[in-house]
Every structure is written in structure tokens, then in C-alpha cells.
Protein backbone atom coordinates (compact mmCIF):
# COMPACT_ATOMS: atom_id res chain seq x y z
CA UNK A 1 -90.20 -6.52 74.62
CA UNK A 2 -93.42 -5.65 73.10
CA UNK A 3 -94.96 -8.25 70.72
CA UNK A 4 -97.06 -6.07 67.94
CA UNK A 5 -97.45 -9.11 65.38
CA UNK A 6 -96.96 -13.18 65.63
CA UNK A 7 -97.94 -16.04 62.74
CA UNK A 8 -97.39 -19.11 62.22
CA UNK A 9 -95.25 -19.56 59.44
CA UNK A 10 -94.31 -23.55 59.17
CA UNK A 11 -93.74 -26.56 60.53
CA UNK A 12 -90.88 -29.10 59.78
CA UNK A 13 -89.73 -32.22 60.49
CA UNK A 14 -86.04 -31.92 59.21
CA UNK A 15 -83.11 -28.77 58.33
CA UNK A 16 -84.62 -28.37 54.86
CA UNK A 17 -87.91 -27.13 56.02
CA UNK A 18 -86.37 -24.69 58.42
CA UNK A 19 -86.73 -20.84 57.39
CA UNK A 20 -83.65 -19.96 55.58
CA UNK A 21 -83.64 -15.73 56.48
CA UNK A 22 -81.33 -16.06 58.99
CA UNK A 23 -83.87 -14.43 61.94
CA UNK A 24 -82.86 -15.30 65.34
CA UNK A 25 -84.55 -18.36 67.37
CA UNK A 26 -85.68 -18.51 70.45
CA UNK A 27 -87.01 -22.06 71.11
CA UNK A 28 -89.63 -23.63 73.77
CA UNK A 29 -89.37 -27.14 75.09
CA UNK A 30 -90.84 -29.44 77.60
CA UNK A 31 -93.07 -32.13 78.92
CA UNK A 32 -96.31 -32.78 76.79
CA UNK A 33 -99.17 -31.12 78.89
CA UNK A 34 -96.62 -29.01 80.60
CA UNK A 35 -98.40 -25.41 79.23
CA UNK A 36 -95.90 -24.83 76.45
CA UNK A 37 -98.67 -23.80 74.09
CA UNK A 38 -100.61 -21.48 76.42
CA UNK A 39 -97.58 -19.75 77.68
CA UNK A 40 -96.53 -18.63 73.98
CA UNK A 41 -100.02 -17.54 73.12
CA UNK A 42 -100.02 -16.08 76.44
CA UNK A 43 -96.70 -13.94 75.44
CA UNK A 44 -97.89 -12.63 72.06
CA UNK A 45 -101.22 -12.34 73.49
CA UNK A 46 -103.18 -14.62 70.87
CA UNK A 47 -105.48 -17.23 72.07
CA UNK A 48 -104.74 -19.75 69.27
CA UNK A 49 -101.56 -18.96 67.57
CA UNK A 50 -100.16 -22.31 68.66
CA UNK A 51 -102.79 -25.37 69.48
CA UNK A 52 -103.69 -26.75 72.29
CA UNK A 53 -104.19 -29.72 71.85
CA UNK A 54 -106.65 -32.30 74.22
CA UNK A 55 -104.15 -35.13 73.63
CA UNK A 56 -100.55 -34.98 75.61
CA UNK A 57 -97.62 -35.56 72.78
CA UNK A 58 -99.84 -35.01 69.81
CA UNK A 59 -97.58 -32.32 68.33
CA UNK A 60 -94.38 -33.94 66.45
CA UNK A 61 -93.46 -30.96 64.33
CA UNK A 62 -90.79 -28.09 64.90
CA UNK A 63 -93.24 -25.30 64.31
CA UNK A 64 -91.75 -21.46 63.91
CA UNK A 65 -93.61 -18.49 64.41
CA UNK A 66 -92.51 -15.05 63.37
CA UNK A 67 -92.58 -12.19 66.04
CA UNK A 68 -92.49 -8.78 65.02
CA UNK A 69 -91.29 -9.40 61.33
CA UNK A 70 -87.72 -9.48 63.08
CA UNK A 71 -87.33 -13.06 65.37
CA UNK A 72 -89.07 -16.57 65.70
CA UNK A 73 -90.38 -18.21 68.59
CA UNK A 74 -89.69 -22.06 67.87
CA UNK A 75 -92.45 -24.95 69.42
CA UNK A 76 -90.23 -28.33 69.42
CA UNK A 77 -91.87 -31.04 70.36
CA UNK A 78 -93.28 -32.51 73.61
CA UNK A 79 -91.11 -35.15 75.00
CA UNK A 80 -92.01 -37.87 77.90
CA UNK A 81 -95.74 -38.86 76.83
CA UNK A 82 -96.05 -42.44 77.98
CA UNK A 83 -98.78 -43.46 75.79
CA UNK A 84 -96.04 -42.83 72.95
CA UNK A 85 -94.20 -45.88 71.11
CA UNK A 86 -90.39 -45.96 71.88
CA UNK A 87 -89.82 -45.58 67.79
CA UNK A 88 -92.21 -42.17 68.50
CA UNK A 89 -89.94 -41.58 71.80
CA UNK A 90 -86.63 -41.65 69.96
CA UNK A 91 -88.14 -40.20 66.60
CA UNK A 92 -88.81 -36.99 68.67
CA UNK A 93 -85.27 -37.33 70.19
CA UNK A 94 -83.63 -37.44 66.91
CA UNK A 95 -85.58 -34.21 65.62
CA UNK A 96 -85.07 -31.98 69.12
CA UNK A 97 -80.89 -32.72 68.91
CA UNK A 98 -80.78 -31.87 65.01
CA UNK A 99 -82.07 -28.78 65.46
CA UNK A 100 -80.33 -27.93 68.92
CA UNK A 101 -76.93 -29.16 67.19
CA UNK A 102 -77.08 -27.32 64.10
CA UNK A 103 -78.94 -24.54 64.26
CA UNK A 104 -76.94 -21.34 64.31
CA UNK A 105 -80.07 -19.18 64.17
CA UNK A 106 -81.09 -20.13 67.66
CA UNK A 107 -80.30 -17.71 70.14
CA UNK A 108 -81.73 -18.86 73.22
CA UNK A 109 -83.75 -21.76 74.90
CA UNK A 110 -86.86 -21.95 77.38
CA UNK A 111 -87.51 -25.03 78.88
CA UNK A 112 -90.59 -24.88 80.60
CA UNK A 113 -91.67 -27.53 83.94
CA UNK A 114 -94.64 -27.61 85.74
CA UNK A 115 -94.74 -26.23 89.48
CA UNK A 116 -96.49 -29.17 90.79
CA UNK A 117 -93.82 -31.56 89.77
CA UNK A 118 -90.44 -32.88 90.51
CA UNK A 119 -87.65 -32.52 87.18
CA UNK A 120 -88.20 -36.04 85.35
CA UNK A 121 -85.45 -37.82 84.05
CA UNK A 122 -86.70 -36.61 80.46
CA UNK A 123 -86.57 -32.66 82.05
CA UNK A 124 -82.78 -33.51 83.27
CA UNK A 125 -81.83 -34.66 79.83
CA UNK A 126 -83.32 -31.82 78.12
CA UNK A 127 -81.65 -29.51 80.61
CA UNK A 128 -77.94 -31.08 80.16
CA UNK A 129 -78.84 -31.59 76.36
CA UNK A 130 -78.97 -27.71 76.60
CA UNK A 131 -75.60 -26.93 78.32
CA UNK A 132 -73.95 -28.98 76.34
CA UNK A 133 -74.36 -27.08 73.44
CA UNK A 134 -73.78 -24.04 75.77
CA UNK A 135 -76.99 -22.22 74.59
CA UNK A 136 -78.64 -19.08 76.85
CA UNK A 137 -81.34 -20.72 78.69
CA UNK A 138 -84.21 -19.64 80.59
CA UNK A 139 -86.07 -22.15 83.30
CA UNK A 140 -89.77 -21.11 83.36
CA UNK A 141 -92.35 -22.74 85.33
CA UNK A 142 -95.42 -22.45 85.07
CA UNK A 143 -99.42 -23.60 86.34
CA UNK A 144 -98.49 -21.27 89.57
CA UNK A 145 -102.03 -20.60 89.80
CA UNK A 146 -102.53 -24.58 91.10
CA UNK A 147 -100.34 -24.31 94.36
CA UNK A 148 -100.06 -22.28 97.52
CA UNK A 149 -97.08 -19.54 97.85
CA UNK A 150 -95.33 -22.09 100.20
CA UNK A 151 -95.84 -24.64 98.31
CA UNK A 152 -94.11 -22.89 95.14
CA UNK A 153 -91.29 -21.52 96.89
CA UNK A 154 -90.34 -25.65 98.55
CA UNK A 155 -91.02 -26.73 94.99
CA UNK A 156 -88.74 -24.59 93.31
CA UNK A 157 -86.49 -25.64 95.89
CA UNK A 158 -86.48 -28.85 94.60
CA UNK A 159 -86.74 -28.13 90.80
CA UNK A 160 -83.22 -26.10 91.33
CA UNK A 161 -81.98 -28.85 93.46
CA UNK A 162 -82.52 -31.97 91.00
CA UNK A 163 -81.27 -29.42 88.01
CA UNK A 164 -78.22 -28.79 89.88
CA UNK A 165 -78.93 -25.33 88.78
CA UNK A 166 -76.35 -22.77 89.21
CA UNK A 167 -76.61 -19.39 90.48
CA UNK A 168 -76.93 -17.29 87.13
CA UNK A 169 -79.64 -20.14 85.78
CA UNK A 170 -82.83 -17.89 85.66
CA UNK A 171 -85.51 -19.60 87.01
CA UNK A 172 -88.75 -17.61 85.98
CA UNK A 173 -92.54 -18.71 87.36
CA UNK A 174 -95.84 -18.48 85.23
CA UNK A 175 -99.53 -18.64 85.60
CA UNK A 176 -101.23 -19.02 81.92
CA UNK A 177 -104.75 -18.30 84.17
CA UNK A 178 -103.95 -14.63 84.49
CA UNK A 179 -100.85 -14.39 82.62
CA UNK A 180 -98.57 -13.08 86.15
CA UNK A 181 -95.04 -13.62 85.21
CA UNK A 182 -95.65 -12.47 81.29
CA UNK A 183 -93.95 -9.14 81.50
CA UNK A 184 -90.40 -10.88 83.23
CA UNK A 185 -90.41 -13.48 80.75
CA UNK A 186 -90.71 -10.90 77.70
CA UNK A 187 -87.73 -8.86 79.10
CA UNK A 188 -85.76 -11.39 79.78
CA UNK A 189 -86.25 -13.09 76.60
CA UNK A 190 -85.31 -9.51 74.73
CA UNK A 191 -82.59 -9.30 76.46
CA UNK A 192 -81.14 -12.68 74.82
CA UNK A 193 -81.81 -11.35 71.21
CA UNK A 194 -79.31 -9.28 69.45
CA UNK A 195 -81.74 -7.30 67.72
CA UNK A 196 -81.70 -3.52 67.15
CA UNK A 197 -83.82 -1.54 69.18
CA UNK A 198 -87.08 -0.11 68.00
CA UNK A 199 -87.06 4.20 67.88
């Protein structure tokens, strides 16, 4: 996949906000501070398409950005930011399973984890949330830059262990410092879209 043009195009809080063209989804989810935002600008190779923001769990929007004129890469929101209020907590909760249960758009979903740290309980809720509505997903971690080779490969170990992942769950790594992993993640990603292929 080559990504010639991204924007933003809105955010939304419920169905009725959600583009209404019919272009296939693929959506991003996972811890706040986990590198969600830096991997997408990272993929379509924009420094601030989506926000960083200096504050964990700040973003509480479903924000869609159109790739190529022909797909959208999806931002849900954060989850498992402790400074947040449990009426914030399930809020976010409520908005990530609306759009996982009825969106037929959505082709595939990426949840990303951070290479330094064990699955939370959060990360295995997401993940089962996922299967259950029997959706493509991709596993990619990322901040690879932070830890030794050894200490990847034993913590991968233990990301697929606590997952309970199963053989054909990709498991993709990521380093948003000098972008190693990028090219994998774009293939694989095209290869969960059922779009026509560019002449």
C-alpha cells in the first residue's frame, strides 16, 4: 500500500456523525499513551494529521481520516487512563462497542500495545471485544526502539501468551523513532481491504 493523500475529515461521538459513503474502515485502538497517534502519522507519513496530545486519554472522539480518496483510517478512543472518572471510563466504553457492533463499513481492526508492557485487563477486553464480533485484526506493538532485541522477543512472548493468541493472529512490531516496521504494517493492512487495485 502506498498512501499518496490522508485528511482529517470528522470526528463523532455517535452513528449519525459517521461518514455515510460507504468507504471501508480500518480502525486503531489502544491504551492512552500507547503511540496510536504517531504510528498513523507515521503510516501516511504526516507529522500532525492526528494529535498528539501531552495529556494520556484526552481524545474522546471517533475521528476518521480519508486515505487515498478510497478508505478511512478510524482513531477510537484511548481506553485505561486512570486519571479518568468511571462515568468517562464507561462513556468511552459505550462509544468503542457502538461503533464495533454496528458498523458494517469496518473492515479490519489494529489494536496497538506497548513493547514494554504486559496486556492489561483493559488490552484483554479490547482483544476479546474484537473476536467477538469476528473482525480481521492486526496486533501491532510498538516503542521497539525502548528495549533490547532480547528483551522484545521474551516480551512478545508474553503479550501472545496473556492474549491467548492463536497461530494466524499477526502480531506486527513498530518503532515510531525511525518508523522500522511501517512498510509490513501497510501491506498487511492492504491486504485486509477489498479495494481495487491501482494501474
Amino acid at each position: 500500500m502506498k498512501i499518496k493523500q490522508s485528511e482529517f475529515l470528522i470526528s463523532a461521538v455517535d452513528s449519525s456523525q459517521y461518514p455515510k459513503d460507504n468507504r471501508e474502515e480500518i480502525a486503531f485502538v489502544g491504551r492512552s499513551n500507547v503511540g496510536k497517534s504517531s504510528l498513523i502519522n507515521a503510516l501516511v507519513n504526516r507529522k500532525k494529521l492526528v494529535k498528539v496530545s501531552s495529556t494520556p486519554g484526552k481524545t474522546r472522539l471517533i475521528n476518521f481520516f480519508l486515505i487515498n480518496d478510497m478508505f478511512y483510517f478510524v482513531d477510537l478512543p484511548g481506553y485505561g487512563y486512570a486519571k479518568a472518572s468511571k462515568r468517562e471510563i464507561q462513556g468511552w466504553g459505550k462509544i468503542i462497542e457502538k461503533y464495533l457492533q454496528d458498523r458494517k463499513q469496518l473492515k479490519a481492526i489494529v489494536l496497538i500495545l506497548d513493547c514494554r508492557h504486559k496486556p492489561t485487563a483493559d488490552d484483554i477486553t479490547m482483544y476479546k471485544w474484537i473476536k467477538h464480533y469476528k473482525y480481521k485484526t492486526v496486533i501491532i506493538v510498538t516503542k521497539i526502539d525502548k528495549i533490547s532485541k532480547n528483551k522484545l522477543y521474551d516480551n512478545l512472548k508474553i503479550i501472545k501468551d496473556t492474549l491467548e493468541l492463536k497461530k494466524d493472529d499477526e502480531v506486527l512490531t513498530f518503532s515510531a523513532l525511525n518508523k522500522k516496521g511501517r512498510e509490513e504494517i501497510l501491506d498487511t493492512l492492504d491486504s485486509m481491504l477489498n479495494l481495487i487495485p491501482e494501474d
